[in-house]
N, C-alpha and C. Protein backbone atom coordinates (compact mmCIF):
# COMPACT_ATOMS: atom_id res chain seq x y z
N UNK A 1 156.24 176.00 83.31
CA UNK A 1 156.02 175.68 84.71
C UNK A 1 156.07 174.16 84.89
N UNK A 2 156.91 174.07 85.67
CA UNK A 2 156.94 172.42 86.07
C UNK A 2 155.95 171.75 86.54
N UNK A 3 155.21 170.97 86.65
CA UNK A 3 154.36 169.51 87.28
C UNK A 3 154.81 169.25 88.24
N UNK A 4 154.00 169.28 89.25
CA UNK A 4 154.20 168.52 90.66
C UNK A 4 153.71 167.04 90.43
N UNK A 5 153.99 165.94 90.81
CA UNK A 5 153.53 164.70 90.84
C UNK A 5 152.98 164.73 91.95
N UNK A 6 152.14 164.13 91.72
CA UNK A 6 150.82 163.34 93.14
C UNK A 6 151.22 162.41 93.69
N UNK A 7 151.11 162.41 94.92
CA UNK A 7 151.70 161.43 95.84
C UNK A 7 150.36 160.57 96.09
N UNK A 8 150.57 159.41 95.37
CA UNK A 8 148.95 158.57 95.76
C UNK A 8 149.34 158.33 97.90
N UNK A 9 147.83 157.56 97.88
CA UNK A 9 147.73 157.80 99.32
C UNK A 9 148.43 156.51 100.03
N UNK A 10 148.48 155.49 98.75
CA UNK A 10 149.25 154.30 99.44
C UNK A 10 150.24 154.27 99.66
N UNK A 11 151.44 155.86 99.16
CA UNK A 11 152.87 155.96 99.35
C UNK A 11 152.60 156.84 100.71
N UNK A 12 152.15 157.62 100.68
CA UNK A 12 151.45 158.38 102.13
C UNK A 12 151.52 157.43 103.38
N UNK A 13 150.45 156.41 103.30
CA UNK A 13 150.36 155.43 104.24
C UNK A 13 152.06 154.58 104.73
N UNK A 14 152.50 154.02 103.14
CA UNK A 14 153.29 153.58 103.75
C UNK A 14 154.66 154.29 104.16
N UNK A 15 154.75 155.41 103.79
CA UNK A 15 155.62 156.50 104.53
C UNK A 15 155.20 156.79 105.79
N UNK A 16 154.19 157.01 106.10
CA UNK A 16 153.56 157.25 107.65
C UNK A 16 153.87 155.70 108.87
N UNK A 17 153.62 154.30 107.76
CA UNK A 17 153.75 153.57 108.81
C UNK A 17 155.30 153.19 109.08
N UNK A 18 156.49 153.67 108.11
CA UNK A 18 157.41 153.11 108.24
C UNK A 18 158.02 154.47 109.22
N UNK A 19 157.86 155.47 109.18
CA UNK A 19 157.97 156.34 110.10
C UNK A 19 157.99 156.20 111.49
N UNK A 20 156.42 156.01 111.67
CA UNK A 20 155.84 155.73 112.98
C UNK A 20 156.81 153.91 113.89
N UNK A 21 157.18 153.19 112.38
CA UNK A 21 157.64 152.10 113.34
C UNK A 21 159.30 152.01 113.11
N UNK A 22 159.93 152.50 112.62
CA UNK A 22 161.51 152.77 112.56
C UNK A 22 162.21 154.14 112.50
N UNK A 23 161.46 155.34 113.18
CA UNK A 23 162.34 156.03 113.43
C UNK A 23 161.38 156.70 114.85
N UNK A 24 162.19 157.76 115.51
CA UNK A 24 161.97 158.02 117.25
C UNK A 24 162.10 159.77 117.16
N UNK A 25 161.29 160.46 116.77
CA UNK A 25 161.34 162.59 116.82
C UNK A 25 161.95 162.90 118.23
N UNK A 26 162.60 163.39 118.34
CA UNK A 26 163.03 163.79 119.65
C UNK A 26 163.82 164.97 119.82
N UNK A 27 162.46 166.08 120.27
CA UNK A 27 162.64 168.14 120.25
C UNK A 27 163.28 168.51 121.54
N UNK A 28 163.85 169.25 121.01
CA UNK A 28 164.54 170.41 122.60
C UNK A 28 164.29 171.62 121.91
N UNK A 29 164.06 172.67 123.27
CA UNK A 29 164.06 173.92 123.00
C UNK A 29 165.25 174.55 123.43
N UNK A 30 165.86 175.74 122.96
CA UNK A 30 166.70 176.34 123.12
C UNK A 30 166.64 177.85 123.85
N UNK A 31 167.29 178.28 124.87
CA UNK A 31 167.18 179.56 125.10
C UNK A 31 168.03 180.14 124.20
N UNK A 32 167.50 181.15 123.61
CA UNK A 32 168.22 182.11 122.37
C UNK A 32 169.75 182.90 123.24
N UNK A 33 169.51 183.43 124.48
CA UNK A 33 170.41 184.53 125.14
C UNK A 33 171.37 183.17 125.46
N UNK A 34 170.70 182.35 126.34
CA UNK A 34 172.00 181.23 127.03
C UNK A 34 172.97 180.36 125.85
N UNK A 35 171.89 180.05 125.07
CA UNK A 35 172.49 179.03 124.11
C UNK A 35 172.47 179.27 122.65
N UNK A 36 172.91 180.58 122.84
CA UNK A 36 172.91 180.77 121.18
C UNK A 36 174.10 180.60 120.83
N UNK A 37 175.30 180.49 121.32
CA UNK A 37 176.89 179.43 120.92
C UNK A 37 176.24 178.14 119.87
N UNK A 38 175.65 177.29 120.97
CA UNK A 38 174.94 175.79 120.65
C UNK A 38 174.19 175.97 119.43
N UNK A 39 172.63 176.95 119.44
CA UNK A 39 172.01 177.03 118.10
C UNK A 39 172.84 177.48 117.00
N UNK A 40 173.91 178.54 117.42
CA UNK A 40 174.56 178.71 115.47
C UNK A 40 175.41 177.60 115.51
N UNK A 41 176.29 176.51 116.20
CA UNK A 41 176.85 175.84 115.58
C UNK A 41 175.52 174.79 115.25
N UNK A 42 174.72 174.46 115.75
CA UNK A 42 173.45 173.38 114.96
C UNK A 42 173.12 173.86 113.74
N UNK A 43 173.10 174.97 114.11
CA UNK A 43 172.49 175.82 112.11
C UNK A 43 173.70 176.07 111.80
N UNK A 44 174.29 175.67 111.81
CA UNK A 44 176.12 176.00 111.08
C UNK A 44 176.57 174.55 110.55
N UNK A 45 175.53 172.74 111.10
CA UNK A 45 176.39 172.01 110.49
C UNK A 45 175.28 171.09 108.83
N UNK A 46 175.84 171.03 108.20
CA UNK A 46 175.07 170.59 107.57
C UNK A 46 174.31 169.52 107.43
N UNK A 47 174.52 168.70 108.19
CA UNK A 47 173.61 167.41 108.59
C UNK A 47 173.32 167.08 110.31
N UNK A 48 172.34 167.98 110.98
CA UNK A 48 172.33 167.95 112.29
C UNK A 48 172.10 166.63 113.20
N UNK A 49 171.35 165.95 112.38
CA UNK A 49 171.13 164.26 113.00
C UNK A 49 172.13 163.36 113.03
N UNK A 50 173.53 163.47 112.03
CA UNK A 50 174.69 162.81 112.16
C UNK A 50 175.36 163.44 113.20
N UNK A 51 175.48 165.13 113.02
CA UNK A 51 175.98 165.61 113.91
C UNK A 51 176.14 165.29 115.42
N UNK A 52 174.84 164.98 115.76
CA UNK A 52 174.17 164.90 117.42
C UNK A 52 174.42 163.45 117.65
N UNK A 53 174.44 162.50 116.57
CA UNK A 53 174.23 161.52 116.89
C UNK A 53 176.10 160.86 117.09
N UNK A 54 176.90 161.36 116.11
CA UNK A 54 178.19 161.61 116.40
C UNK A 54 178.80 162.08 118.14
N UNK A 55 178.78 163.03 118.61
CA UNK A 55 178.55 163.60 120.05
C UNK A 55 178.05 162.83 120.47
N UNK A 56 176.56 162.08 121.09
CA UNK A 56 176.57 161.31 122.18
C UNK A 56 177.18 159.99 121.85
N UNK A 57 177.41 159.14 120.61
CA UNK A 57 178.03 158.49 120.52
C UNK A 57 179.93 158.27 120.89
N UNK A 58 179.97 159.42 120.92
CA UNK A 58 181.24 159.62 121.47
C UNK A 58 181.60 159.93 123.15
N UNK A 59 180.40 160.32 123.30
CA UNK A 59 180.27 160.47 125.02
C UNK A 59 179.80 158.88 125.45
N UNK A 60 178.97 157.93 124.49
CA UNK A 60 179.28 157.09 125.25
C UNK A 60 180.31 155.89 125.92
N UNK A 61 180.53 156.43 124.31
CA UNK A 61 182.47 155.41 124.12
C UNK A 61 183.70 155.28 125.07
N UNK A 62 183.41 157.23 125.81
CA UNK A 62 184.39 157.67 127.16
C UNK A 62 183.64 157.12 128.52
N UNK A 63 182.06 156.50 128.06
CA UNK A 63 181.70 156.09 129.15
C UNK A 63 181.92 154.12 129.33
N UNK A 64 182.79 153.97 128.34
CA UNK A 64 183.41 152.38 128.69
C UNK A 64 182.10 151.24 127.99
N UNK A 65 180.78 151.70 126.91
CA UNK A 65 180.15 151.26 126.27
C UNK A 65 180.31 150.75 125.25
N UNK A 66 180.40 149.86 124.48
CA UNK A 66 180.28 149.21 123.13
C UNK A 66 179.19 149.23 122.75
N UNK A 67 179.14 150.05 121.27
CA UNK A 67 177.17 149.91 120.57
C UNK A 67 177.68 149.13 119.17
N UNK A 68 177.19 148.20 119.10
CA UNK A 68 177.06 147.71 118.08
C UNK A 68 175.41 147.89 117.53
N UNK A 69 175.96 148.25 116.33
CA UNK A 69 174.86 148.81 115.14
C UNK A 69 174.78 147.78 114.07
N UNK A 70 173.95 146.48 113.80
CA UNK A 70 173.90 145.59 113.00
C UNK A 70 172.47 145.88 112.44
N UNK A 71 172.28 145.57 111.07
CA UNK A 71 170.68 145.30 111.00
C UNK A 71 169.56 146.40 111.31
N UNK A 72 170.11 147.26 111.69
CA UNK A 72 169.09 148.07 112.76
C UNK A 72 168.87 147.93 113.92
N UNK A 73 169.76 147.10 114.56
CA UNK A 73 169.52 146.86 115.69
C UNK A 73 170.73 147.60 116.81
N UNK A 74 170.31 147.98 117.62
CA UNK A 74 171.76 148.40 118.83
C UNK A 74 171.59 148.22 119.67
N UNK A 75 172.46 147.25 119.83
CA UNK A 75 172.65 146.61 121.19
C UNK A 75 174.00 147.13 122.21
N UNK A 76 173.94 147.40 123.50
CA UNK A 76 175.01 147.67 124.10
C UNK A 76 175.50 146.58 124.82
N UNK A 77 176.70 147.07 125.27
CA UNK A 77 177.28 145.67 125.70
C UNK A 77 177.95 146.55 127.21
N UNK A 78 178.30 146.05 128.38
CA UNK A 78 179.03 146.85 129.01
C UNK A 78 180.01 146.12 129.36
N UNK A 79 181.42 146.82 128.96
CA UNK A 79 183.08 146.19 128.99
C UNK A 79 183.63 147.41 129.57
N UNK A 80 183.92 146.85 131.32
CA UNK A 80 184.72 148.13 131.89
C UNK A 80 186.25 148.86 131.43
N UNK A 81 186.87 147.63 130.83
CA UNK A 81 188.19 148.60 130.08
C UNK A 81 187.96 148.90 128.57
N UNK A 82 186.39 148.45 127.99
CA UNK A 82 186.49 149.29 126.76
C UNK A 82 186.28 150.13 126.42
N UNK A 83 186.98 150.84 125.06
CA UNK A 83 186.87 152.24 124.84
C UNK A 83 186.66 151.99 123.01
N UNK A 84 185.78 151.32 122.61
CA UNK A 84 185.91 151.40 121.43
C UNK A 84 184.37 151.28 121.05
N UNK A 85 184.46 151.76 119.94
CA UNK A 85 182.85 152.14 119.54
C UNK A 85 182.42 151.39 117.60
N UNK A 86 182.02 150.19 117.74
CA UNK A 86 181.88 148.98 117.06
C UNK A 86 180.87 149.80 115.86
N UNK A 87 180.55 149.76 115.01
CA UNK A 87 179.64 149.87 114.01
C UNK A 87 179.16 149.27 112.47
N UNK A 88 178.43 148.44 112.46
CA UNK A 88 178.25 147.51 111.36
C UNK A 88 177.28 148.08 110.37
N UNK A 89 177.67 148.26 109.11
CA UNK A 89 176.34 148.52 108.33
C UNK A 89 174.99 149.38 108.60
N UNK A 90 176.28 150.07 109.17
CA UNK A 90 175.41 151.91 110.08
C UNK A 90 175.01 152.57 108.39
N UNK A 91 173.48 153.40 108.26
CA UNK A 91 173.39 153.80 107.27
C UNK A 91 173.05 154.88 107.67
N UNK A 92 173.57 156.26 107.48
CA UNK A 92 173.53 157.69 107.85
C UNK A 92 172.24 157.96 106.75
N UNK A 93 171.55 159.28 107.88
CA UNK A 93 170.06 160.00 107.02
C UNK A 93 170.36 160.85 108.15
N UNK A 94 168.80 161.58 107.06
CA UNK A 94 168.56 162.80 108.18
C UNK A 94 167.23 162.37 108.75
């Protein structure tokens, strides 16, 4: 039988505070009858947070936005004839 390792409480903490200050949870519910197209392709892709984040990033690109992604930082820019979607040292997770 394998060993679980113990997670002391100071990796706890600082998992909780880097959580709480660099990343944003954000739930929707689904109707099963209306939108069950939508839920099996979400449970059909294998990384749903690139997924979603792919899609509105692409809806905003048709909306004439530039996001630049540096550092962690994103900043938009608004350029009425642009259509291009900038990305620097973007690091994909779930």
């Amino acid at each position: 039988m394998k060993k679980q390792k113990k997670t002391s409480e100071a990796l706890l903490r600082a998992q909780k505070k880097y959580k709480s200050e660099k990343t944003k949870l954000i739930g929707t519910q689904f109707l099963l009858a209306e939108d069950a197209d939508v839920i099996e392709k979400l449970t059909s892709v294998p990384n749903r947070r690139k997924y979603l984040v792919d899609l509105v990033r692409a809806d905003i690109q048709k909306d004439g936005r530039i996001y630049h992604v540096s550092s962690g930082s994103l900043k938009a820019s608004e350029f009425p004839e642009a259509g291009e979607l900038i990305l620097d040292d973007l690091v994909e997770g779930d």
